[in-house]
Protein backbone atom coordinates (compact mmCIF):
# COMPACT_ATOMS: atom_id res chain seq x y z
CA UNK A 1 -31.37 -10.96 -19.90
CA UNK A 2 -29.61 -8.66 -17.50
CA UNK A 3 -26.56 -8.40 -20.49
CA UNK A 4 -28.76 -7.08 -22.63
CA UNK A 5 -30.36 -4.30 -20.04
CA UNK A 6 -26.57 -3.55 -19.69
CA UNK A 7 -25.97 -3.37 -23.12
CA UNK A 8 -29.32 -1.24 -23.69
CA UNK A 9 -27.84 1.28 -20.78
CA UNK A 10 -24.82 1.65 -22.56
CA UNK A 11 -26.17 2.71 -26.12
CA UNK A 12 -28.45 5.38 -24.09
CA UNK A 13 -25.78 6.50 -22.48
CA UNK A 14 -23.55 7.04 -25.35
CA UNK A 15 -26.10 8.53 -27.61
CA UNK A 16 -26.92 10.98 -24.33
CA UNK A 17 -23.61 12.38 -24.10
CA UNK A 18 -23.62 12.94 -27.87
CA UNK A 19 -26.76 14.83 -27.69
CA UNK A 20 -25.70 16.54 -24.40
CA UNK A 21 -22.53 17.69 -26.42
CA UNK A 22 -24.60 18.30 -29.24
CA UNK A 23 -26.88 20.49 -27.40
CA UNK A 24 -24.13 22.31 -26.07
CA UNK A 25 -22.29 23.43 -28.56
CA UNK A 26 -25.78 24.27 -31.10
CA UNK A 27 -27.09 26.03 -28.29
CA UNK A 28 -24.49 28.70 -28.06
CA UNK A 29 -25.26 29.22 -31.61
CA UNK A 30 -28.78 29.57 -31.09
CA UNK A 31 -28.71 31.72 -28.16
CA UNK A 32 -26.19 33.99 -29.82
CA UNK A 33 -28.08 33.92 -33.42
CA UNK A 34 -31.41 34.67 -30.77
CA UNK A 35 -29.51 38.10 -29.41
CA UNK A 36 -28.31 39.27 -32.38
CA UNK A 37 -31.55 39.21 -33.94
CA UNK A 38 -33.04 41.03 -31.06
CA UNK A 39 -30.21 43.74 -31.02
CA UNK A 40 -31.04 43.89 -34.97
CA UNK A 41 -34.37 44.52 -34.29
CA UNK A 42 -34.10 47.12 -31.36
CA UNK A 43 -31.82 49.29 -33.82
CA UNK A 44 -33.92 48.82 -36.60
CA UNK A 45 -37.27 50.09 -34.74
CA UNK A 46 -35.53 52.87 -33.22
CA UNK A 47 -34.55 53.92 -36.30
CA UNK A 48 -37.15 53.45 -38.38
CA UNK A 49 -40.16 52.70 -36.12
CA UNK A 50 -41.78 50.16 -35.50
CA UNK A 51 -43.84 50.04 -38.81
CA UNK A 52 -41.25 50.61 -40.99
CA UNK A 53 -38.80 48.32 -39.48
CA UNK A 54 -40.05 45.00 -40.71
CA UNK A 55 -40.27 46.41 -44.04
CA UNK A 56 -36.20 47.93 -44.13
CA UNK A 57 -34.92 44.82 -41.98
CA UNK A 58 -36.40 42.06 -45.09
CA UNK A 59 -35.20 44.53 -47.39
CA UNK A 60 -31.43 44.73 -46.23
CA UNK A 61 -31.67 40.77 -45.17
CA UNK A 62 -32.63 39.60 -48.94
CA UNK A 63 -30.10 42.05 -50.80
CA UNK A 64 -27.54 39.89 -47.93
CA UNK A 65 -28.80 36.84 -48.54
CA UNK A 66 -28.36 37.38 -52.56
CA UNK A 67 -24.78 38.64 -51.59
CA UNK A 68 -24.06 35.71 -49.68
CA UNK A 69 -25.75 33.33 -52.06
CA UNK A 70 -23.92 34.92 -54.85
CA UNK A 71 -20.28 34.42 -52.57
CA UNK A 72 -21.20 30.77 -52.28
CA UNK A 73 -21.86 30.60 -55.69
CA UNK A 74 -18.51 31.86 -57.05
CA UNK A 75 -16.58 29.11 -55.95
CA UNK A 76 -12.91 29.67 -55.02
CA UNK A 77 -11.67 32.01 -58.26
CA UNK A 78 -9.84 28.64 -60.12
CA UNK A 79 -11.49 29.20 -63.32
CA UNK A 80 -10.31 27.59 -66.49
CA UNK A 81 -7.73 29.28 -68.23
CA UNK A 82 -9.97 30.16 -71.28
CA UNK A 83 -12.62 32.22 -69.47
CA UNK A 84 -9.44 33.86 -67.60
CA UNK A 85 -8.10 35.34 -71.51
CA UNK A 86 -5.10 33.95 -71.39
CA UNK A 87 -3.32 33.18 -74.66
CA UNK A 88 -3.20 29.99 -76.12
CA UNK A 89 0.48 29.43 -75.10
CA UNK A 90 0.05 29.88 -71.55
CA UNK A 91 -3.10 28.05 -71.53
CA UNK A 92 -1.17 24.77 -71.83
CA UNK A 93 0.49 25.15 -68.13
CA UNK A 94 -1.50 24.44 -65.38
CA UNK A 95 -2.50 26.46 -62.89
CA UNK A 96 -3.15 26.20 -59.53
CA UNK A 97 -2.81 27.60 -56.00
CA UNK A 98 -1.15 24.70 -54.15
CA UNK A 99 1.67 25.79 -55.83
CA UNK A 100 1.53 29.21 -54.75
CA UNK A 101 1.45 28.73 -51.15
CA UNK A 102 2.34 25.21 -50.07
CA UNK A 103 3.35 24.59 -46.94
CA UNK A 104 6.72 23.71 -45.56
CA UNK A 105 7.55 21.42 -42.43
CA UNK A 106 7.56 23.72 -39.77
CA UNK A 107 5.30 26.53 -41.48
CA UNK A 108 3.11 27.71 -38.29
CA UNK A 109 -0.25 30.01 -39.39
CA UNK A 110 -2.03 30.96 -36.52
CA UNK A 111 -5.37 32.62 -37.09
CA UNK A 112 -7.35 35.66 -35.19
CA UNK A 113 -8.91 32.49 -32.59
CA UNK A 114 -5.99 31.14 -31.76
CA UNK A 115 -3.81 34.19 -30.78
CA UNK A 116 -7.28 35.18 -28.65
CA UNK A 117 -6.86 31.61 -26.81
CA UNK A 118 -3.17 31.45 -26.12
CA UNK A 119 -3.70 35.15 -24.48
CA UNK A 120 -6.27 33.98 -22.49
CA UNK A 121 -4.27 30.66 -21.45
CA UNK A 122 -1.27 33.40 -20.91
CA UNK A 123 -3.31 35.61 -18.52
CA UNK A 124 -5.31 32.54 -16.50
CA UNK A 125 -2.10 31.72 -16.19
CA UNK A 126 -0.52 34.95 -15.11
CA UNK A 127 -2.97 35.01 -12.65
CA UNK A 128 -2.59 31.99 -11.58
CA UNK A 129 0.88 32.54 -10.75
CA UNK A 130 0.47 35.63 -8.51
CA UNK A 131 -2.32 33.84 -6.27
C-alpha cells in the first residue's frame, strides 16, 4: 500500500512541475497581452474619449484581425505553376524553395533574439569580470 502512495506522490509531483512551468511561461504572456491592452486603451481614450474609444479600438482590431486572418490564409507563396502564368514549358520543372536556400554544414543564421541574448550573456559577463 505504501508503493502505491509513493507512486501516487510521484505522478502529482510530475504533473505539478509541468503546470508550474506551464504557468510560468503562459503567464508572461498573459500579463504582457494584459498591459498592452491597457496601454491600447489609455491611448485610445485620450485620443478619442472615452465614448468614442470603444467604437475606433473594435474598428481598427477587426480590419487587423481580417489582415491577419487573411496572412494566415495565404499560405507560404508556393502556388502551382499554372496560377503563377508560367508557360507550359517551364511548367514541367519543379519548383521549390529548398532549393533556393538550403543550408550548408556550418551555415550559422542567428536571428534578432539571439544576438539580444549573447549581448546580455556578454555584458553579465563583463560585469562579472570587473567585480
Amino acid at each position: 500500500m505504501e508503493v502505491i502512495g509513493w507512486l501516487w506522490w510521484l505522478i502529482a509531483s510530475f504533473f505539478g512541475l509541468v503546470w508550474s512551468a506551464a504557468w510560468f511561461l503562459l503567464g508572461g504572456w498573459v500579463s504582457t497581452l494584459a498591459q498592452i491592452a491597457v496601454i491600447v486603451l489609455v491611448v485610445f481614450g485620450y485620443k478619442y474619449g472615452w465614448r468614442r474609444a470603444p467604437v475606433e479600438l473594435m474598428a481598427r482590431v477587426g480590419s487587423f484581425g481580417r489582415f491577419a486572418w487573411n496572412w494566415m490564409r495565404s499560405g507560404d507563396g508556393a502556388r502551382p505553376a499554372s496560377s503563377i502564368g508560367r508557360s507550359a514549358s517551364s511548367a514541367s520543372v519543379p519548383w521549390s524553395r529548398r532549393s533556393v536556400s538550403r543550408r550548408q554544414p556550418g551555415d550559422v543564421r542567428i536571428n534578432v533574439s539571439t544576438c539580444m541574448t549573447l549581448l546580455m550573456l556578454a555584458g553579465l559577463w563583463l560585469v562579472a569580470a570587473t567585480l
